[in-house]
C-alpha atoms as a PDB file:
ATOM      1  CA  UNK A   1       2.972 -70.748   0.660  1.00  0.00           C
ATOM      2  CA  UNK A   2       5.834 -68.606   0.202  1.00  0.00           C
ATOM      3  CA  UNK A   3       6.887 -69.741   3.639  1.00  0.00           C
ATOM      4  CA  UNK A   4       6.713 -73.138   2.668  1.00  0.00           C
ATOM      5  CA  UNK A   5       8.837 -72.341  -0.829  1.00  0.00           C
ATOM      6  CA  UNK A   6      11.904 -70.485   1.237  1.00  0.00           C
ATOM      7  CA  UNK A   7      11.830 -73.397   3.692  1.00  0.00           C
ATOM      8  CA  UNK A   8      12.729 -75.400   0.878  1.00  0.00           C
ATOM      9  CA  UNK A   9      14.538 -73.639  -0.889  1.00  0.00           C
ATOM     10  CA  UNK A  10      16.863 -73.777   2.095  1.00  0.00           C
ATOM     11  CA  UNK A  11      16.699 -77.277   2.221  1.00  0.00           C
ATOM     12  CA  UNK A  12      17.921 -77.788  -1.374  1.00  0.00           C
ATOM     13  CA  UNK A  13      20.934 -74.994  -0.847  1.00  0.00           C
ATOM     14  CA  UNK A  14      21.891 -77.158   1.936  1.00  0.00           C
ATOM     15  CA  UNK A  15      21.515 -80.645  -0.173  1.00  0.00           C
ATOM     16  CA  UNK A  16      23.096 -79.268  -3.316  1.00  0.00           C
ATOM     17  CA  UNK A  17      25.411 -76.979  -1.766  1.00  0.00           C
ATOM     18  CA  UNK A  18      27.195 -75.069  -4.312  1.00  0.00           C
ATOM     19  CA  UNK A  19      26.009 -76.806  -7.360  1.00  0.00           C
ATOM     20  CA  UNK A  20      22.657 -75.165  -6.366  1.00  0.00           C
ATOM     21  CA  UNK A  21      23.699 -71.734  -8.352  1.00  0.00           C
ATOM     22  CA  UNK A  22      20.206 -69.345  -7.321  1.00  0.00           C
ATOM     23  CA  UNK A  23      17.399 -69.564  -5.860  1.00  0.00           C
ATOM     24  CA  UNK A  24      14.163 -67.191  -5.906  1.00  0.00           C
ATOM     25  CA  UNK A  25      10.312 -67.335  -4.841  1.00  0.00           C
ATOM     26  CA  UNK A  26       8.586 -65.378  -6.739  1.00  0.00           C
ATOM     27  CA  UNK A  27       4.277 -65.536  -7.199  1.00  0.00           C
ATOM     28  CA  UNK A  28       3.360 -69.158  -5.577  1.00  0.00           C
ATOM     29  CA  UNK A  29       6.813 -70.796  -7.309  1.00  0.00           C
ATOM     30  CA  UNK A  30      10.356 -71.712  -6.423  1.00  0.00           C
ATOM     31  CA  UNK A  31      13.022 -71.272  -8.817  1.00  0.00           C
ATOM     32  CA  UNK A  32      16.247 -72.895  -9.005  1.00  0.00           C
ATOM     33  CA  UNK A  33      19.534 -72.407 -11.203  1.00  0.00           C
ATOM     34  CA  UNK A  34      22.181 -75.557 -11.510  1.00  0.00           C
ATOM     35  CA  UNK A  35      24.589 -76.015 -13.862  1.00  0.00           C
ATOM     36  CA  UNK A  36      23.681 -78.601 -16.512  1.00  0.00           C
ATOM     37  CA  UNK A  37      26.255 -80.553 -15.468  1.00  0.00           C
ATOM     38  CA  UNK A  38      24.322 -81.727 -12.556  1.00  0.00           C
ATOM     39  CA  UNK A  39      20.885 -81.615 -14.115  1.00  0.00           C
ATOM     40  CA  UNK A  40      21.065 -85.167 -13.298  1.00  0.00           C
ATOM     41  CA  UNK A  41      21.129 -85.625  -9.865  1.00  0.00           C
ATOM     42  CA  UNK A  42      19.097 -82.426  -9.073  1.00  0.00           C
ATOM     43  CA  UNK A  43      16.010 -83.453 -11.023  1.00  0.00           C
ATOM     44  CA  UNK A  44      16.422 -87.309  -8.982  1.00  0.00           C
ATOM     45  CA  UNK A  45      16.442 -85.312  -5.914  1.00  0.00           C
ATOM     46  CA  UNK A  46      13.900 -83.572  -6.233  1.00  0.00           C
ATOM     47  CA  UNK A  47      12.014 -87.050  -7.501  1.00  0.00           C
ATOM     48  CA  UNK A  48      12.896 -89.150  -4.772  1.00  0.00           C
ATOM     49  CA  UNK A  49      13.730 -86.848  -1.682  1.00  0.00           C
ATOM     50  CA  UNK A  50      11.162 -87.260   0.796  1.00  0.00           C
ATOM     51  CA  UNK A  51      10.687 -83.528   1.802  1.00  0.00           C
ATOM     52  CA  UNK A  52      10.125 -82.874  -1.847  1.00  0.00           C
ATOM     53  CA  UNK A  53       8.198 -85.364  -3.796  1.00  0.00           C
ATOM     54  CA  UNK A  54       8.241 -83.566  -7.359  1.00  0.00           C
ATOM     55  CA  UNK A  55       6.507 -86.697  -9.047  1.00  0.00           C
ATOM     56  CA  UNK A  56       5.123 -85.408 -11.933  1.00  0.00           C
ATOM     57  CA  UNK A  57       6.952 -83.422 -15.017  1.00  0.00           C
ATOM     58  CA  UNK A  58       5.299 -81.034 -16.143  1.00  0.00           C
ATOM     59  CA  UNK A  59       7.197 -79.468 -19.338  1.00  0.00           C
ATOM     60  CA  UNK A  60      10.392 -78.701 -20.277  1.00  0.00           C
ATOM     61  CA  UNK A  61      10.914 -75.569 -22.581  1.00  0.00           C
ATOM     62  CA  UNK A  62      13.967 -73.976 -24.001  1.00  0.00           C
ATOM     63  CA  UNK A  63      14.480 -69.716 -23.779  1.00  0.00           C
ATOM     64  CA  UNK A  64      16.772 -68.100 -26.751  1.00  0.00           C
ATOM     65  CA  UNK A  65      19.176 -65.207 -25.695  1.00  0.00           C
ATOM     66  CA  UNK A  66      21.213 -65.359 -28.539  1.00  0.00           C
ATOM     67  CA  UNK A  67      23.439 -62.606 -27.325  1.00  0.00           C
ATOM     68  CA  UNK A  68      24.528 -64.880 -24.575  1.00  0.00           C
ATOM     69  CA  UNK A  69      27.820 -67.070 -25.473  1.00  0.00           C
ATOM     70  CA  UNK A  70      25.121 -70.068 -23.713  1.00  0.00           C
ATOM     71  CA  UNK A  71      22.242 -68.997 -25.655  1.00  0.00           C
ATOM     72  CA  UNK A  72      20.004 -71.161 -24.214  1.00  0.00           C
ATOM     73  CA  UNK A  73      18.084 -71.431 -21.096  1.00  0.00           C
ATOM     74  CA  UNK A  74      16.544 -75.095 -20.415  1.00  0.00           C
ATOM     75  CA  UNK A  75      13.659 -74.819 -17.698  1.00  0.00           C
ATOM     76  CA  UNK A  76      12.409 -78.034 -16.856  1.00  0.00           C
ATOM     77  CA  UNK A  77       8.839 -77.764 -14.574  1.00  0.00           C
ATOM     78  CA  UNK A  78       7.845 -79.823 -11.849  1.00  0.00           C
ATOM     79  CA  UNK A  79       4.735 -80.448  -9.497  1.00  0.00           C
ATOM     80  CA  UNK A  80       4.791 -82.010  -6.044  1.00  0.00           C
ATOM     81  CA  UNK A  81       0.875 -83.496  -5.765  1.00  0.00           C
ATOM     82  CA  UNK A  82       1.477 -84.557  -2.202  1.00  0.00           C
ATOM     83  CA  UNK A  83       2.816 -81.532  -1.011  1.00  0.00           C
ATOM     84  CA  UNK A  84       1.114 -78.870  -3.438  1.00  0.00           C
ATOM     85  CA  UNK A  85       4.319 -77.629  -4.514  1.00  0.00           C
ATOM     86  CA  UNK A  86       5.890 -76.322  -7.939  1.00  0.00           C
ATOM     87  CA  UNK A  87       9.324 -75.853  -8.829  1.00  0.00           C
ATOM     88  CA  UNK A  88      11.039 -74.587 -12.043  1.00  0.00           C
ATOM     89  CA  UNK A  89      14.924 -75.630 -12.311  1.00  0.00           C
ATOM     90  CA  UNK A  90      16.847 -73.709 -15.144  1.00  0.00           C
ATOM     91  CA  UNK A  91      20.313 -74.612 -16.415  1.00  0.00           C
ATOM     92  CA  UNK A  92      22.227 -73.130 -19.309  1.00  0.00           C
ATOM     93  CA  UNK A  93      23.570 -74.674 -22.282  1.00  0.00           C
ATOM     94  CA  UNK A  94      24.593 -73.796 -26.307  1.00  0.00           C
ATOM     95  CA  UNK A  95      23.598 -74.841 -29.380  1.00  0.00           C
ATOM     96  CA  UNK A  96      26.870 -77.473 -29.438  1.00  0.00           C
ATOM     97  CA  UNK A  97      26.557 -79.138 -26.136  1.00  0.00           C
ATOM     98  CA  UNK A  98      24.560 -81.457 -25.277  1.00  0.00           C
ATOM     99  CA  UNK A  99      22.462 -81.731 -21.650  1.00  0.00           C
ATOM    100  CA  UNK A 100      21.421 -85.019 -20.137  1.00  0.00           C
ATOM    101  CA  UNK A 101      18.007 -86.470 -20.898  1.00  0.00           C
ATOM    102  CA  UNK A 102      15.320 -86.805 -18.388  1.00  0.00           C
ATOM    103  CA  UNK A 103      13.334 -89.733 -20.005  1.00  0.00           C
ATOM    104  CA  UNK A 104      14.981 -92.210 -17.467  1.00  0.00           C
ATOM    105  CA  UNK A 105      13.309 -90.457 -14.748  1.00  0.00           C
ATOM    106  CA  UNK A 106      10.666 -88.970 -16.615  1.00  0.00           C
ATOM    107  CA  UNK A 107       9.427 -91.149 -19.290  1.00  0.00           C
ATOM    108  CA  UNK A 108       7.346 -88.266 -20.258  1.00  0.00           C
ATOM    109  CA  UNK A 109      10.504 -86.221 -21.045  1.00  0.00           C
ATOM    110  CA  UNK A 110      10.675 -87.912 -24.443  1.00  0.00           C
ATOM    111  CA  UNK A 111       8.427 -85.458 -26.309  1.00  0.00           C
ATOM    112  CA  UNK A 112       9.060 -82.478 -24.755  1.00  0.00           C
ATOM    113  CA  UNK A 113      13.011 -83.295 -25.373  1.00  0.00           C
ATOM    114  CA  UNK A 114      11.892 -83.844 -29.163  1.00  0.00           C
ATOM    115  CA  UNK A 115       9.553 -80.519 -29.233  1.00  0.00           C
ATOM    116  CA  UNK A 116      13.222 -78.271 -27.237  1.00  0.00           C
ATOM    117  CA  UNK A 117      15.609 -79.715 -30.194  1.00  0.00           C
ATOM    118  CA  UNK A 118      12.764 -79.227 -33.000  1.00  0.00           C
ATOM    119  CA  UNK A 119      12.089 -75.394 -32.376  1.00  0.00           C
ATOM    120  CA  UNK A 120      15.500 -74.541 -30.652  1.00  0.00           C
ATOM    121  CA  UNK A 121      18.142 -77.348 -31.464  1.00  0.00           C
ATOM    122  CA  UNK A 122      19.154 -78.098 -28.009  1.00  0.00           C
ATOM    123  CA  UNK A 123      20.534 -81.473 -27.924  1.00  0.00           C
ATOM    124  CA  UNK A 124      20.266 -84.026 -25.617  1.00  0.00           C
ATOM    125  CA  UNK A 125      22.289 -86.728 -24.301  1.00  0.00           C
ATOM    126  CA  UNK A 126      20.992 -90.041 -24.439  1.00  0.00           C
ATOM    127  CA  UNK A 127      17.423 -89.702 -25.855  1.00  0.00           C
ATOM    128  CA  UNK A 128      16.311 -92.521 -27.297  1.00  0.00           C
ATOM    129  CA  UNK A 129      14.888 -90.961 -30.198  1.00  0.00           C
ATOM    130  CA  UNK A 130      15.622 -87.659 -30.739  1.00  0.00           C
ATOM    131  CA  UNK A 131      14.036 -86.332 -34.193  1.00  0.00           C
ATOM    132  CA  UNK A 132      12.262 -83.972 -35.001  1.00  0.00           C
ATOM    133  CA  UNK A 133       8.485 -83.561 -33.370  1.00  0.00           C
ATOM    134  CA  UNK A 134       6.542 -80.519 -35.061  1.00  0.00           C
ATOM    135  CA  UNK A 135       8.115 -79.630 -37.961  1.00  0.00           C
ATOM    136  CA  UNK A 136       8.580 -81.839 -41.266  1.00  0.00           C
ATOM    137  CA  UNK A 137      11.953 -83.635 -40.603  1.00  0.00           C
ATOM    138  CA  UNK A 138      13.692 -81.826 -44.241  1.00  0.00           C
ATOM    139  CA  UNK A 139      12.716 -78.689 -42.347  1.00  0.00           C
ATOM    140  CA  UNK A 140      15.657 -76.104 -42.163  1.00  0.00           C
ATOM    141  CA  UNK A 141      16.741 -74.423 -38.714  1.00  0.00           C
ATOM    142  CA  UNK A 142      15.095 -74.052 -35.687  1.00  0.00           C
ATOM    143  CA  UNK A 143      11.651 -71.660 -35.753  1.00  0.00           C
ATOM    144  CA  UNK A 144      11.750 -70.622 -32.395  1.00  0.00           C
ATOM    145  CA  UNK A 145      15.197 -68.692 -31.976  1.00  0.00           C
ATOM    146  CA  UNK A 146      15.598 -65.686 -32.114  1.00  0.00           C
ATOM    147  CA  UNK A 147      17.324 -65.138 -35.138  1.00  0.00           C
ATOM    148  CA  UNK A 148      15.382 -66.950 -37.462  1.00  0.00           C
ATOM    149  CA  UNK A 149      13.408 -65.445 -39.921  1.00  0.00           C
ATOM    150  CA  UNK A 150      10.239 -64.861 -39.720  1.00  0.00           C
ATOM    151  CA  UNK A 151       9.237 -65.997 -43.174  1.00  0.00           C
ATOM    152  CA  UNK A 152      11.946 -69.393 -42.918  1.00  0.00           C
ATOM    153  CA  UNK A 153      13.673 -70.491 -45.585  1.00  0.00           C
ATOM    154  CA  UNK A 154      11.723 -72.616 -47.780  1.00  0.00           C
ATOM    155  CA  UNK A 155       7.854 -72.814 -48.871  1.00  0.00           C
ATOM    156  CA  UNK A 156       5.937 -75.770 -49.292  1.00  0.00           C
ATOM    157  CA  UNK A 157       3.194 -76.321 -51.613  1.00  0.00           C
ATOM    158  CA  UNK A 158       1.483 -79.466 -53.938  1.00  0.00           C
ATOM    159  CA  UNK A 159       1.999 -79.330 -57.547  1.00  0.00           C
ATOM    160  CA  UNK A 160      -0.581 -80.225 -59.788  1.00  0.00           C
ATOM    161  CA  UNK A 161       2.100 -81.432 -62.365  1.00  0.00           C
ATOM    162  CA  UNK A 162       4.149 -83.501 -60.303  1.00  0.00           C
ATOM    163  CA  UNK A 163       1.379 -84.562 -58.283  1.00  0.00           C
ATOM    164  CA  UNK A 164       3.091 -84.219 -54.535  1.00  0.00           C
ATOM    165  CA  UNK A 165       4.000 -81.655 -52.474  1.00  0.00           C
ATOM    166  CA  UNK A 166       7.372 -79.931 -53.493  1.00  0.00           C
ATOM    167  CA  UNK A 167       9.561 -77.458 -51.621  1.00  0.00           C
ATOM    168  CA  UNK A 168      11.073 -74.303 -52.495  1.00  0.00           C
ATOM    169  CA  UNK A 169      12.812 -70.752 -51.904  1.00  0.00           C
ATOM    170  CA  UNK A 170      10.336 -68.412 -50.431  1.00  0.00           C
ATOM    171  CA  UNK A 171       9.540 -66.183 -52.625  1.00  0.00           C
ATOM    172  CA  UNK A 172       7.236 -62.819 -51.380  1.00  0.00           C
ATOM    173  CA  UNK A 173       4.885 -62.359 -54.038  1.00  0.00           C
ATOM    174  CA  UNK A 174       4.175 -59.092 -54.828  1.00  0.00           C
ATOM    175  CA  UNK A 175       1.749 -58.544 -57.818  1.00  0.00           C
ATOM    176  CA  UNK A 176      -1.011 -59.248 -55.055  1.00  0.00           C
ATOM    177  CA  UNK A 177      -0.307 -56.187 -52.762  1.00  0.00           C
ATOM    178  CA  UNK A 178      -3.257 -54.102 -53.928  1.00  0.00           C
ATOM    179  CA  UNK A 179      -4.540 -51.927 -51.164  1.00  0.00           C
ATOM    180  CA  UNK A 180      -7.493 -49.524 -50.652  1.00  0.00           C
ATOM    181  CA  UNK A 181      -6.846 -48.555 -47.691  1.00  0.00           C
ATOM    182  CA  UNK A 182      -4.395 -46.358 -46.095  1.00  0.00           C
ATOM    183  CA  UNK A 183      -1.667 -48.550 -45.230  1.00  0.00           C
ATOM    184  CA  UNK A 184       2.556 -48.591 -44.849  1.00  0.00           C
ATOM    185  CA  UNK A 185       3.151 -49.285 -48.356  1.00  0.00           C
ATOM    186  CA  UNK A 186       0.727 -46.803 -50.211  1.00  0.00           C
ATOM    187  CA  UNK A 187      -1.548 -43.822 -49.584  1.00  0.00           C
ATOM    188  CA  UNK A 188      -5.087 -43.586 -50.523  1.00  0.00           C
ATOM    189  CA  UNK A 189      -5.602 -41.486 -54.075  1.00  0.00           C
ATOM    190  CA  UNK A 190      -9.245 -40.503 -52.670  1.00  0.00           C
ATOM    191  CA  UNK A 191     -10.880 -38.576 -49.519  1.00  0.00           C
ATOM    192  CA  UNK A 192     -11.444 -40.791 -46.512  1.00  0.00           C
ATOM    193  CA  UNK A 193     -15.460 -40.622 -45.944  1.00  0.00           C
ATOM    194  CA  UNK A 194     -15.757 -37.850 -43.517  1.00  0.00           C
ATOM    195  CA  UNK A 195     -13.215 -35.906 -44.160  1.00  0.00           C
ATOM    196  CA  UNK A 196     -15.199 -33.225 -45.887  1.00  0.00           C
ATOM    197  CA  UNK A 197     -17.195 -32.691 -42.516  1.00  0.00           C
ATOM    198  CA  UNK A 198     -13.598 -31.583 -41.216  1.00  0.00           C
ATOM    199  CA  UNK A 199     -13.100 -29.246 -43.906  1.00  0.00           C
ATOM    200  CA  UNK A 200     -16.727 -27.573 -43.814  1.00  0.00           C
ATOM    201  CA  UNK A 201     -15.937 -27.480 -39.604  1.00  0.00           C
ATOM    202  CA  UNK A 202     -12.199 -25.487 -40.891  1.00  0.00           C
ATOM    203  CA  UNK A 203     -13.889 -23.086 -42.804  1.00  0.00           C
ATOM    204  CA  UNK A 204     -16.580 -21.799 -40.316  1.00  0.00           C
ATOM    205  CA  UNK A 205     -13.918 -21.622 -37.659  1.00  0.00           C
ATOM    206  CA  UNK A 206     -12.107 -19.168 -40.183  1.00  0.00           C
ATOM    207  CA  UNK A 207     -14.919 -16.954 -40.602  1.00  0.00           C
ATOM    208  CA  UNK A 208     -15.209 -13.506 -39.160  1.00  0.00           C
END
């Protein structure tokens, strides 16, 4: 298989030529970097090219480094039926610029565009709809990067009053931290069960 990977992988430095920025096999896949500029005409080739035949999109995902000036990675995954082949193609992009949608080649682009911008914010160029896909669409920021916070920003709950569902500031409730256990926050005011055994074992090891 690996064979088979290299092989093309060789065949795609030679097609792209330098757009084609890295290459690697690693564990049954072939990996490829471009830069999104030619996103484009890599993921067509890779369509229509008759020594590969990558038909069918599987997913594309987004990666947060946010200590990278282009924080995000966009890795789009594709599997050759004909040929038993996958491929993962990574490009690079921020959270201002835009990279070219897939849904003309890949109709089934459209949601997995939708679920990148939800969770990360990557845009895309040319969706047809791009909204949000899993989160409410008066939700603030993007869950999955990096440097959100892990509680968000507002809380959502129904009021009995007003009869809908209303949002707010979260607010970390505190009068309901009660613990009996040992724990970060507070230490146990009694023995743990056992602990006497320990002490009885102490005092016949100091014995004479």
């Amino acid at each position: 298989m690996d064979e088979a990977l290299n092989k093309l992988a060789a065949y795609l430095g030679y097609r792209l030529g330098t757009k084609l920025l890295a290459s690697e096999v690693a564990r049954g896949e072939l990996t490829i970097e471009v830069a999104r500029d030619h996103i484009p005409e890599t993921i067509q080739l890779l369509r229509d090219d008759p020594l590969c035949r990558f038909g069918c999109l599987i997913d594309i995902c987004g990666v947060d480094y946010p200590e990278r000036e282009e924080r995000f990675d966009i890795v789009y995954h594709l599997l050759s039926p004909w040929l038993n082949h996958r491929i993962r193609v990574r490009t690079r992009t921020d959270a201002a610029t835009p990279v070219a949608s897939m849904v003309g080649l890949f109709p089934a682009a459209d949601w997995f565009e939708r679920e990148a911008y939800d969770l990360y914010g990557i845009l895309f160029e040319g969706h047809p709809d791009l909204r949000r896909l899993l989160t409410d669409y008066g939700f603030q920021g993007h869950p999955l990067r990096k440097d959100f916070p892990l509680t968000g920003f507002v809380e959502l709950r129904y009021d009995d009053e007003l009869k809908r569902v209303v949002y707010e500031p979260v607010k970390l409730m505190q009068e309901y931290r009660s613990f009996d256990f040992l724990s970060p926050w507070e230490g146990m005011d009694t023995a743990i069960p056992g602990d006497e055994k320990a002490g009885e074992a102490r005092d016949r090891d100091a014995e004479p």
